[in-house]
Protein backbone atom coordinates (compact mmCIF):
# COMPACT_ATOMS: atom_id res chain seq x y z
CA UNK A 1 -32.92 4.71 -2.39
CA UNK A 2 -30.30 3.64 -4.57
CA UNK A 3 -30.73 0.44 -7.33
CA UNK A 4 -27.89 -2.67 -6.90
CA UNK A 5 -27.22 -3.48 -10.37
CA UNK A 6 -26.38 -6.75 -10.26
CA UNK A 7 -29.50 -7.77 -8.28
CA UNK A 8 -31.99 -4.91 -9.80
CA UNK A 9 -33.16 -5.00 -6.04
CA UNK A 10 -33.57 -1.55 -4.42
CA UNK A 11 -32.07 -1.33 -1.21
CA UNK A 12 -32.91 1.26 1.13
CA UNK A 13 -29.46 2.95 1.68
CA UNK A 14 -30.66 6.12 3.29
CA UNK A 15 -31.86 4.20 6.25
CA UNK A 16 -28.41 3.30 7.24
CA UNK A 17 -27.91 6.16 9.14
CA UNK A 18 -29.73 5.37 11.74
CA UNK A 19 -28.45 1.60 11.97
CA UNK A 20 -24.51 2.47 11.36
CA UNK A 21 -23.82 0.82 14.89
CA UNK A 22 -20.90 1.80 17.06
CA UNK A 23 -20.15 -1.48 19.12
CA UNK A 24 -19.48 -0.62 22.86
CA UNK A 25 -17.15 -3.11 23.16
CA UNK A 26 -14.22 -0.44 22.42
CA UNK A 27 -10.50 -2.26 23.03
CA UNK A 28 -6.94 -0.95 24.21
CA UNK A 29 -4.59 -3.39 24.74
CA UNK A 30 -2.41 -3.52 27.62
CA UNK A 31 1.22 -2.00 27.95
CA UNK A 32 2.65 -5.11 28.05
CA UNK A 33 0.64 -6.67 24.97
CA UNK A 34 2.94 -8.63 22.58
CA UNK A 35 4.03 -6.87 19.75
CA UNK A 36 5.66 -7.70 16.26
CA UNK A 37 8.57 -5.06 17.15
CA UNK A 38 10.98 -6.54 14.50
CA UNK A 39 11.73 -2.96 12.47
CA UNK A 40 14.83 -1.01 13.01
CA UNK A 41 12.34 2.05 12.64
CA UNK A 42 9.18 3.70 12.55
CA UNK A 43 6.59 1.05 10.73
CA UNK A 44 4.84 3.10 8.15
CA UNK A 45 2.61 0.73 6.76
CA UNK A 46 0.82 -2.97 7.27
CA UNK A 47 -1.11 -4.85 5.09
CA UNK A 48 -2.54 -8.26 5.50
CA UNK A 49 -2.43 -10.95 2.94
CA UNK A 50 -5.81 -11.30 1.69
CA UNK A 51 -4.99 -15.31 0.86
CA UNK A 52 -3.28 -16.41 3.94
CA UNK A 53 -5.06 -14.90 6.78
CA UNK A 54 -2.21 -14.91 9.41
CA UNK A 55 0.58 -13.26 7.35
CA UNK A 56 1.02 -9.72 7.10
CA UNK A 57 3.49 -7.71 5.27
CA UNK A 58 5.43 -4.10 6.87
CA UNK A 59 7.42 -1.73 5.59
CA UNK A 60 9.68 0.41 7.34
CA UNK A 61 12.26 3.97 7.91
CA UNK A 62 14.93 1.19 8.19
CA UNK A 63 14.51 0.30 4.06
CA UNK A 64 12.79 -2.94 4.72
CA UNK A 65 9.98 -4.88 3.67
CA UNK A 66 9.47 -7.57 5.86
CA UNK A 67 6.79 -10.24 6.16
CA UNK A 68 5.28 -11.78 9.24
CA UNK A 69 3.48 -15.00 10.09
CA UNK A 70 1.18 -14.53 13.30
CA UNK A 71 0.91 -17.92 14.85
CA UNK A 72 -2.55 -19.11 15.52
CA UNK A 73 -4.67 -17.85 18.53
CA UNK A 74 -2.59 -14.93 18.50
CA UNK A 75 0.89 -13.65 19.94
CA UNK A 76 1.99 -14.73 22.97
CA UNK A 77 5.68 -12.86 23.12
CA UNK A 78 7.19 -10.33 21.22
CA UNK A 79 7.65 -11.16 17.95
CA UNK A 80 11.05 -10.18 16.58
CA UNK A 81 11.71 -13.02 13.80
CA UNK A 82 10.10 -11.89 10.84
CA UNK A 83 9.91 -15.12 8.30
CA UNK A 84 11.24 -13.02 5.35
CA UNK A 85 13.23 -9.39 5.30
CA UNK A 86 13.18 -8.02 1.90
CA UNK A 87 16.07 -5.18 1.02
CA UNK A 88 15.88 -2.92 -2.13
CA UNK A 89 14.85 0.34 -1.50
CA UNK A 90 17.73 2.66 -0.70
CA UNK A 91 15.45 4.62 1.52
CA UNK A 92 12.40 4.34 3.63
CA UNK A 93 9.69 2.84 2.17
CA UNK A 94 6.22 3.95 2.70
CA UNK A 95 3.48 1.73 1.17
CA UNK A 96 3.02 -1.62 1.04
CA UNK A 97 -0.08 -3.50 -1.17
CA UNK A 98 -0.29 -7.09 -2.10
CA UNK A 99 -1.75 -7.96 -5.85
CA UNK A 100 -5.75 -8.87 -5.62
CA UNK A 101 -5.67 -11.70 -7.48
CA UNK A 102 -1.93 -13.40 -7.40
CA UNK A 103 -0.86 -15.32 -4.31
CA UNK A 104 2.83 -14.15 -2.93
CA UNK A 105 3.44 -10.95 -5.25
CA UNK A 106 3.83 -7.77 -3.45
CA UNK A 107 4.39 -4.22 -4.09
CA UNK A 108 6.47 -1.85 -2.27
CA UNK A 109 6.89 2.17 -2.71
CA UNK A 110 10.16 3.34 -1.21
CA UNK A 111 11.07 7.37 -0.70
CA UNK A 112 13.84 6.70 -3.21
CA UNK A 113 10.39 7.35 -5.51
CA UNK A 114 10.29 3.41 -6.68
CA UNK A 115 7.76 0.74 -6.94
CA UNK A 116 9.21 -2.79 -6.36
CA UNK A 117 7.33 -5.59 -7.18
CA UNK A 118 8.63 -8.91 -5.22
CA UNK A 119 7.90 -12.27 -5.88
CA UNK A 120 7.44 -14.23 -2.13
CA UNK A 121 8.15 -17.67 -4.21
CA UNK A 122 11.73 -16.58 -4.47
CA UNK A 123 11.93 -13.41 -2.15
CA UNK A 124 13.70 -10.81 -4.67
CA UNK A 125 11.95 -7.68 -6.80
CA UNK A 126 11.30 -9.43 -10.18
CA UNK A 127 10.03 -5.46 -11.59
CA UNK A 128 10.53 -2.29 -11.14
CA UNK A 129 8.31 0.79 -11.91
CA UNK A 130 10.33 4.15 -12.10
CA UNK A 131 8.15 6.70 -13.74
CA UNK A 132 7.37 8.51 -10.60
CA UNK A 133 9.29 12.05 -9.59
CA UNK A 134 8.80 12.04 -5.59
CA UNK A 135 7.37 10.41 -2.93
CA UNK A 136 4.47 8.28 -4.09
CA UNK A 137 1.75 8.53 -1.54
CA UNK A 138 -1.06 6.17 -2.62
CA UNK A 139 -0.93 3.32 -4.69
CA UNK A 140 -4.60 1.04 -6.08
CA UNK A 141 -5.44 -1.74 -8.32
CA UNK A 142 -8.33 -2.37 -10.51
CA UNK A 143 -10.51 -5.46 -10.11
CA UNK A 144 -7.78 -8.00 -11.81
CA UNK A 145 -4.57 -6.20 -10.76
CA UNK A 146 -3.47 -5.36 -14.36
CA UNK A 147 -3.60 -1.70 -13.86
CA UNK A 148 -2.17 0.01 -10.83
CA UNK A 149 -3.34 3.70 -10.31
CA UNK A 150 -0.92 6.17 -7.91
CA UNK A 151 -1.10 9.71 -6.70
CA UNK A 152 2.35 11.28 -5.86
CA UNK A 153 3.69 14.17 -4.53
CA UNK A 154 4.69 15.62 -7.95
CA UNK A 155 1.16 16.40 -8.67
CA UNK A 156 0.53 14.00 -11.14
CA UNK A 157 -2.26 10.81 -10.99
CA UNK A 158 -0.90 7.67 -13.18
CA UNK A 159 -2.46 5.01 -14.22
CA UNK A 160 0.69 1.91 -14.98
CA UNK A 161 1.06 -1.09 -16.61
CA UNK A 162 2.92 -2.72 -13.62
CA UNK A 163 4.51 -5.71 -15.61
CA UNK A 164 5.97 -3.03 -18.05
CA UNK A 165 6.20 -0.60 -15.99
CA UNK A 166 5.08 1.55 -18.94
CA UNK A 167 2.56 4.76 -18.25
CA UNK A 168 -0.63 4.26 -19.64
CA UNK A 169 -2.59 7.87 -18.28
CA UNK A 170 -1.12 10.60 -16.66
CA UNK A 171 -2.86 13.61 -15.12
CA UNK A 172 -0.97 17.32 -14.17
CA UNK A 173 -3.29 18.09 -11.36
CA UNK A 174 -1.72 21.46 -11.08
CA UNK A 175 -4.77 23.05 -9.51
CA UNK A 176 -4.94 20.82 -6.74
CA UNK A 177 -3.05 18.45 -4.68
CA UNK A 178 -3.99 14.67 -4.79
CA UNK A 179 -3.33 12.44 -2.12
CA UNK A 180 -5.57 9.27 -2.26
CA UNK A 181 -7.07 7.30 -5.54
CA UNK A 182 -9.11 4.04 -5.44
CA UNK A 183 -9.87 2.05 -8.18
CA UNK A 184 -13.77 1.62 -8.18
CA UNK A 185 -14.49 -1.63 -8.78
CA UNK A 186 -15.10 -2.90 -12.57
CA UNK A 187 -16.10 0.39 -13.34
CA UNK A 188 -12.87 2.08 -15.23
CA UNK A 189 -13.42 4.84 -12.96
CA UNK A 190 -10.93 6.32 -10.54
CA UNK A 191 -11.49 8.32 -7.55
CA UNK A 192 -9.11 10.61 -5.89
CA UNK A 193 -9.44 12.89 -2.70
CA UNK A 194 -7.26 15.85 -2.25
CA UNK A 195 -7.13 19.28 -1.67
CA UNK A 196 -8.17 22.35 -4.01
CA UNK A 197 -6.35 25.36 -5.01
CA UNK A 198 -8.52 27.23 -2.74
CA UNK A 199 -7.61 24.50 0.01
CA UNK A 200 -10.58 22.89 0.80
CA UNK A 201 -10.88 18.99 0.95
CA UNK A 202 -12.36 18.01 -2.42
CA UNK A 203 -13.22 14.61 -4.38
CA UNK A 204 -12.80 14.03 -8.05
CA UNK A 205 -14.41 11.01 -9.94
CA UNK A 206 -11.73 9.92 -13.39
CA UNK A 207 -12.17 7.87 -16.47
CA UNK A 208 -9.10 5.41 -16.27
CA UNK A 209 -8.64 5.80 -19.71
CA UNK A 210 -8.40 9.24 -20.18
CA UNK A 211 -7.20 11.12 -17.17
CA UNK A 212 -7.21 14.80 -19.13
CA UNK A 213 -9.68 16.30 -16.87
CA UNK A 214 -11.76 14.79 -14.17
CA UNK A 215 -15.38 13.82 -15.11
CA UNK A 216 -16.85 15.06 -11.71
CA UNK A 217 -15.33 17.44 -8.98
CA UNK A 218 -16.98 18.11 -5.47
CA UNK A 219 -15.89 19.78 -2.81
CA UNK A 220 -16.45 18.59 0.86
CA UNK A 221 -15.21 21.02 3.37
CA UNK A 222 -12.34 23.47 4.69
CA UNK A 223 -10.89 21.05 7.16
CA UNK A 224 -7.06 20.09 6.82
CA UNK A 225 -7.21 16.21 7.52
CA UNK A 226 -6.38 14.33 4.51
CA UNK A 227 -9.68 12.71 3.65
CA UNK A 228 -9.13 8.43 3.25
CA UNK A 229 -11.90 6.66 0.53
CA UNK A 230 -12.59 3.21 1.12
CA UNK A 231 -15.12 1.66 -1.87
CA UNK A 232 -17.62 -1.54 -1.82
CA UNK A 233 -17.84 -2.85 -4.70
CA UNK A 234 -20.62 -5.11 -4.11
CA UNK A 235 -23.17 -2.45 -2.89
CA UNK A 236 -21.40 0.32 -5.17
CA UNK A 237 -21.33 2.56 -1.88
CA UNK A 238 -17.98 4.93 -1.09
CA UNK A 239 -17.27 5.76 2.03
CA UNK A 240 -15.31 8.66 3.08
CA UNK A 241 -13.27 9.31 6.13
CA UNK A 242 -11.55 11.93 7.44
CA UNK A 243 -8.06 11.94 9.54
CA UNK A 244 -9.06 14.14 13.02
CA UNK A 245 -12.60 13.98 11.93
CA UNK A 246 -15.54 12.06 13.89
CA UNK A 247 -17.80 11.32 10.83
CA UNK A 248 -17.99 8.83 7.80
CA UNK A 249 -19.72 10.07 4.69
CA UNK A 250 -21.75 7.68 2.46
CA UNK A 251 -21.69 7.97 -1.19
CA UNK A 252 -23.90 5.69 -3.85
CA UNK A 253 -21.41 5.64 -7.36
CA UNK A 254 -24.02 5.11 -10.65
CA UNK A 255 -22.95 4.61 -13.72
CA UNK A 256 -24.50 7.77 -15.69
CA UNK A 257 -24.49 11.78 -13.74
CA UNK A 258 -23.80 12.28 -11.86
CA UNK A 259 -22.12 9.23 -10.56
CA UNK A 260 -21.81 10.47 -6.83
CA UNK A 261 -24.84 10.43 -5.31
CA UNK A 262 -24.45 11.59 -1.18
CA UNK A 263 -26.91 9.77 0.78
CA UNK A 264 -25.79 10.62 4.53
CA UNK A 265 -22.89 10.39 6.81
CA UNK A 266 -22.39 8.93 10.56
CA UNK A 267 -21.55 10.96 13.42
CA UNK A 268 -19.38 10.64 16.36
CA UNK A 269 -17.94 13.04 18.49
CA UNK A 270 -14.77 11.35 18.97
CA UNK A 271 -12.05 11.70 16.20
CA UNK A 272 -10.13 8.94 14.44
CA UNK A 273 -6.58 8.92 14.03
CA UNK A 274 -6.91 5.95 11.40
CA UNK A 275 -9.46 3.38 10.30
CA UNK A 276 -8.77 -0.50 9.35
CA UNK A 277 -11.75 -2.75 7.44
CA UNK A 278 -12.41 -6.07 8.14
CA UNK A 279 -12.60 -8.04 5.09
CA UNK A 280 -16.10 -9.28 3.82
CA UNK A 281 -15.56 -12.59 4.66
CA UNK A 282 -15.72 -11.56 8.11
CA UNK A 283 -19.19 -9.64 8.11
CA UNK A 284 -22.20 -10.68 10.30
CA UNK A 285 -24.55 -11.28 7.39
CA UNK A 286 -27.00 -12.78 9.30
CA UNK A 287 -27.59 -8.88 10.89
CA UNK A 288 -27.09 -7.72 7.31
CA UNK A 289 -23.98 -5.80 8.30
CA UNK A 290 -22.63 -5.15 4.72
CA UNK A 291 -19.25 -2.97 5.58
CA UNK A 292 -17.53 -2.83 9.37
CA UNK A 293 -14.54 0.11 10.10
CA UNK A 294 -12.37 -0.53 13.07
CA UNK A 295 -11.67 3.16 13.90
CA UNK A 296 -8.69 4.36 16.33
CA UNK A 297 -9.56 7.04 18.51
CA UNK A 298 -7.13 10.13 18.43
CA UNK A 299 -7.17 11.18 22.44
CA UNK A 300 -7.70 7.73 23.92
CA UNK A 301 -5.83 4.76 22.50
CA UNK A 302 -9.03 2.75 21.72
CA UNK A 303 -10.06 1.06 18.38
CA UNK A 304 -13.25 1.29 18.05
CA UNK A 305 -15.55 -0.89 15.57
CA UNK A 306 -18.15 0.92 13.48
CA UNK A 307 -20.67 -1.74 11.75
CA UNK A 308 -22.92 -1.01 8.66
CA UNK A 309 -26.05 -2.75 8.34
CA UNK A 310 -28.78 -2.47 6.02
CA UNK A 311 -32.29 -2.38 8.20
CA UNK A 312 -33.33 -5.46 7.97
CA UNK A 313 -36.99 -7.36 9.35
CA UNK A 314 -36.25 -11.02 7.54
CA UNK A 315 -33.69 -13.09 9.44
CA UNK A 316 -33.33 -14.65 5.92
CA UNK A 317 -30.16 -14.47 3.96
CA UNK A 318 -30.47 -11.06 1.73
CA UNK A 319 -29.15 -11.79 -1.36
CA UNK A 320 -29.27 -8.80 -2.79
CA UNK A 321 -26.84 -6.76 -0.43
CA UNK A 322 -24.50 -9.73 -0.69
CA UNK A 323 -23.57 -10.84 -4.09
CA UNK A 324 -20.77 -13.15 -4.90
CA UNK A 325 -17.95 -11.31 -3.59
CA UNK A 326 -13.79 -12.13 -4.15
CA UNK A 327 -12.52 -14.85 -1.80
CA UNK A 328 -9.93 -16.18 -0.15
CA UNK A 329 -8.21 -18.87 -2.85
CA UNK A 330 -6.00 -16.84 -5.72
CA UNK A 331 -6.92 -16.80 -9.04
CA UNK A 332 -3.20 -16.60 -10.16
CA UNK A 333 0.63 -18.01 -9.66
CA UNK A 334 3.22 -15.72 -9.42
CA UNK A 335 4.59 -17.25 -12.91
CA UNK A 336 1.13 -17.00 -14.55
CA UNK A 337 1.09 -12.98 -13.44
CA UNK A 338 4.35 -12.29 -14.27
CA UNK A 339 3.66 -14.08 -17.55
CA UNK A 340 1.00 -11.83 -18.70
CA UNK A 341 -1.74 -13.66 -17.91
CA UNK A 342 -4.95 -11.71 -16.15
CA UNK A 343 -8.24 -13.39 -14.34
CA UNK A 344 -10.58 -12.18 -12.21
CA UNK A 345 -11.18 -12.88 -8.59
CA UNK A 346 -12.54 -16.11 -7.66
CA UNK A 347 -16.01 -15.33 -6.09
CA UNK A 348 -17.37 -17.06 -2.93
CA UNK A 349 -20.69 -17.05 -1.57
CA UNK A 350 -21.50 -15.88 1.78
CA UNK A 351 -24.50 -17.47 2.18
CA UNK A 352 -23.08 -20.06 4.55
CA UNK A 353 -20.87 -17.56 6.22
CA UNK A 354 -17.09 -17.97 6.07
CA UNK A 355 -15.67 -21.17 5.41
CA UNK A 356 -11.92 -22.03 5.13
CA UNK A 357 -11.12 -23.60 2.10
CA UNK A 358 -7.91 -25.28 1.33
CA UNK A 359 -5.46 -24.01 3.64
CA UNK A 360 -2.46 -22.29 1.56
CA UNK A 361 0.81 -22.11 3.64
CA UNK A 362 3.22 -19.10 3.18
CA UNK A 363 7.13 -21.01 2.46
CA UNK A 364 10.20 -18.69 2.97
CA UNK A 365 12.55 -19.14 0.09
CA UNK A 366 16.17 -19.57 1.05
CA UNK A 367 18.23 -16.91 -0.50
CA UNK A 368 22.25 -16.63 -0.34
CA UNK A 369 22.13 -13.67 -3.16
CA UNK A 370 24.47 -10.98 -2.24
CA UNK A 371 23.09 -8.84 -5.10
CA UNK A 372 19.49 -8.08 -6.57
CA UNK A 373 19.68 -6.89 -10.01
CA UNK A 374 16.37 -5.22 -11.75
CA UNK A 375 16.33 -3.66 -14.89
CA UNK A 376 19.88 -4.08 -14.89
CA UNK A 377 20.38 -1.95 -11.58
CA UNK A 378 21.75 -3.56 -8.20
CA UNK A 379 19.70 -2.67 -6.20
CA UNK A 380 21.65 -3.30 -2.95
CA UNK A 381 24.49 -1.17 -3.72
CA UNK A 382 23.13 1.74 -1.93
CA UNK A 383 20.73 0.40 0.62
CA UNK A 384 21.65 1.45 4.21
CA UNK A 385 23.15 -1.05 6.73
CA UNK A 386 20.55 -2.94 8.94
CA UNK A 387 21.55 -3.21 11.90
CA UNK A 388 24.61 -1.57 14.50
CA UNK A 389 27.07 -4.41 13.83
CA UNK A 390 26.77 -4.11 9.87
CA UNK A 391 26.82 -0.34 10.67
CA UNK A 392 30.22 -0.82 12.74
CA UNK A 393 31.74 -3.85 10.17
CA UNK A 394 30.57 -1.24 6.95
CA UNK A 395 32.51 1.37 9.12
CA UNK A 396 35.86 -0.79 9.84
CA UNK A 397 35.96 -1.19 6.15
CA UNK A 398 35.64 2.00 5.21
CA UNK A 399 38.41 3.02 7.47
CA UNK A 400 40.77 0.15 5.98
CA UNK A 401 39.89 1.44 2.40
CA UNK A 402 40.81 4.86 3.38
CA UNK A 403 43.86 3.82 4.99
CA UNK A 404 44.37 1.46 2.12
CA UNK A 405 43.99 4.93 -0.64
CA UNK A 406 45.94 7.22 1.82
CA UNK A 407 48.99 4.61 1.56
CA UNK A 408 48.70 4.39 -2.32
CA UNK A 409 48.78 7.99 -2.37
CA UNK A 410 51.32 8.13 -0.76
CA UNK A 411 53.51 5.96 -2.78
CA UNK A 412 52.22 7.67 -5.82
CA UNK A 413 53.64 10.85 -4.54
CA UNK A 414 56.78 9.50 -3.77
CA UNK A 415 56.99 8.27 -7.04
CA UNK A 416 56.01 11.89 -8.71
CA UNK A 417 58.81 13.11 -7.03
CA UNK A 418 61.13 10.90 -8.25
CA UNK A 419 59.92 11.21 -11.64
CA UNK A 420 60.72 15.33 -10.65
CA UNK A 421 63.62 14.68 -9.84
CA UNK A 422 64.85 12.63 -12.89
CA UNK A 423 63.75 15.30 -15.19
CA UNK A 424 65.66 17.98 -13.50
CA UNK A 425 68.53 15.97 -13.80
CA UNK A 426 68.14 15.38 -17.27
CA UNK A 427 67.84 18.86 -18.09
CA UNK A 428 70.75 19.43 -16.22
CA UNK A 429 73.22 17.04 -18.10
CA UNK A 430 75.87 18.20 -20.28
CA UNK A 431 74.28 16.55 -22.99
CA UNK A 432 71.72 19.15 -22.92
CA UNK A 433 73.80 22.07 -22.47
């Protein structure tokens, strides 16, 4: 059993093994599904804003961020428009997370080892955080968004002031590799998954405030998958899933030892490529389902929904797995954030199940900047053309500019040798013999 604290209600966890239900209803969409299919390459990653509920941001191997407005009841074409294309990065850009509690900011992590931090209102980076030494591979805010914590391929955990920029913790994790961190909750803990020295998949639980060695280390087994954590903050559970794997372990985090608590894990015999979670918002509550993974299978295509729920006799509303939880309606403005101004998530009930508020509408801003400057850097002065005609006009100009040098040169030789020339002939004059 494990103790909520904020209800002081015990709730059996250990029972939710046997009612982790894996829907039937498994779905693969056909060949000829619409797609957004807007990137020049490979889309490495997607999030969805968690204010508007049709707009999703992408990043790409073509060195864009772009943002996308699904139209409602779903695509019925390709989708090849996006309503905002965001250039910065001078190389691919990997990771994409919008701020928890500020409408239209979003940060990017590009290959050229920067975070950008863009301000939708205008549609330009207003920050830039370059502390990092290679590719940054996770990236995780507290509950407010004033801290961001990231793991990067140079071995080292940070914890960053993102306004600033400025490094607040940094760990050498020389003895092992990280490659995931989550912020857990209100806590000021961290928790990373990685890989030991003896390379086995491990877990470490961190004080945020001083990363100098890990408070807890555990490891969980000698497969190679990289191991994703995904954390409930209302019922303090961690759940752990591993890339190739068929299972989903199920932690309870305390706040005294020794803070990780296993309870048990679900099984399934077929393994997931990648897992998405649908927001809480979007929970059956009346079947007490308190978490819900929507798991691709590797071999067949299919995505696959995996629902937690709490055992449950009362059809009552149980208040105690669902406390006020953050909603849908920002607590910040871009200008307030980027002012220095922190609040917590607005809570919502979901009591009455979800309820649309005030419907915010995303605006594209309408930029004619040929230049972005941050931190005094332009930041499109190396990024790589688009698209095959700005390829083939960048290309015509760089043949007229060589043709351009290759004629100055020219002259500039001809003009050494006449210089040459004159001097000979001065040293030749009988006023010099």
């Amino acid at each position: 059993c494990g103790r909520n604290p904020s209800s002081g209600v015990t709730v059996k966890l250990s029972a939710w093994l046997s009612k982790s239900v894996c829907d039937p209803e498994t779905g693969r969409i056909e060949p000829n599904y619409p797609k957004v299919c807007g990137h020049q390459g490979n889309v490495l990653d997607i999030k969805w804003n968690p204010f508007i509920e049709n707009i999703i941001a992408s990043c790409s191997e073509d060195t864009s961020v772009r943002i996308w407005e699904i139209p409602e009841g779903g695509l019925k074409r390709n989708m090849t428009e996006a309503v905002l294309e965001l250039y910065g990065h001078s190389r691919r850009v990997g990771l994409v997370e919008w701020h928890p509690t500020t409408n239209n900011i979003l940060f990017s992590a590009g290959y050229d080892y920067k975070v950008l931090i863009w301000n939708l209102d205008i549609g330009e980076p207003v920050k830039m955080i370059d502390c990092h030494t290679d590719v940054i591979l996770c990236m995780s805010f507290n509950t407010d968004g004033s801290l961001l914590a990231t793991s990067c391929k140079d071995k080292k955990l940070r914890v960053v002031e993102p306004r600033s920029g400025r490094v607040l913790q940094e760990a050498s994790c020389k003895n092992h590799r990280v490659n995931r961190v989550v912020f857990l909750g209100s806590t000021k803990r961290l928790l990373t998954t990685g890989v030991s020295r003896w390379n086995t998949r491990q877990i470490a639980l961190w004080d945020q405030e001083d990363l100098s060695m890990p408070l807890i280390e555990e490891e969980i087994d000698g497969l190679s998958g990289l191991l994703f954590p995904f954390y409930d903050a209302d019922t303090h559970m961690l759940y752990l899933a591993g890339k190739g794997d068929g299972n989903i372990r199920y932690y309870e985090i305390g706040s005294e030892k020794p803070y990780l608590s296993y309870l048990m894990e679900f099984r399934s015999p077929a393994p997931q490529k990648g897992l998405g979670v649908m927001p809480k918002h979007g929970l059956d509550v009346s079947a007490c389902e308190v978490f819900r993974f929507y798991k691709l299978v590797t071999l067949k295509g299919l995505i696959e929904p995996i629902s937690m729920i709490v055992p449950r006799r009362s059809e009552t509303y149980q208040e105690d797995i669902y406390p006020m939880t953050p909603g849908t309606e920002p607590a910040l403005t871009p200008d307030e954030w980027l002012s220095g101004v922190n609040r917590d998530p607005i809570l919502m009930s979901l009591k009455e199940g979800y309820k649309k508020t005030s419907k915010i509408v995303f605006k594209a801003p309408v930029r004619e900047k040929k230049s972005v400057v941050v931190n005094g850097i332009d930041l499109l002065e190396n990024v790589p053309p688009r698209t095959e005609n700005e390829l083939l006009r960048m290309f015509f100009r760089q043949q007229d500019e060589i043709r351009r040098l290759k004629d100055e040169l020219s002259q500039k030789d001809i003009r050494i040798r006449q210089l040459q020339l004159e001097l000979k002939n001065l040293r030749n004059s009988p006023k010099n013999n």
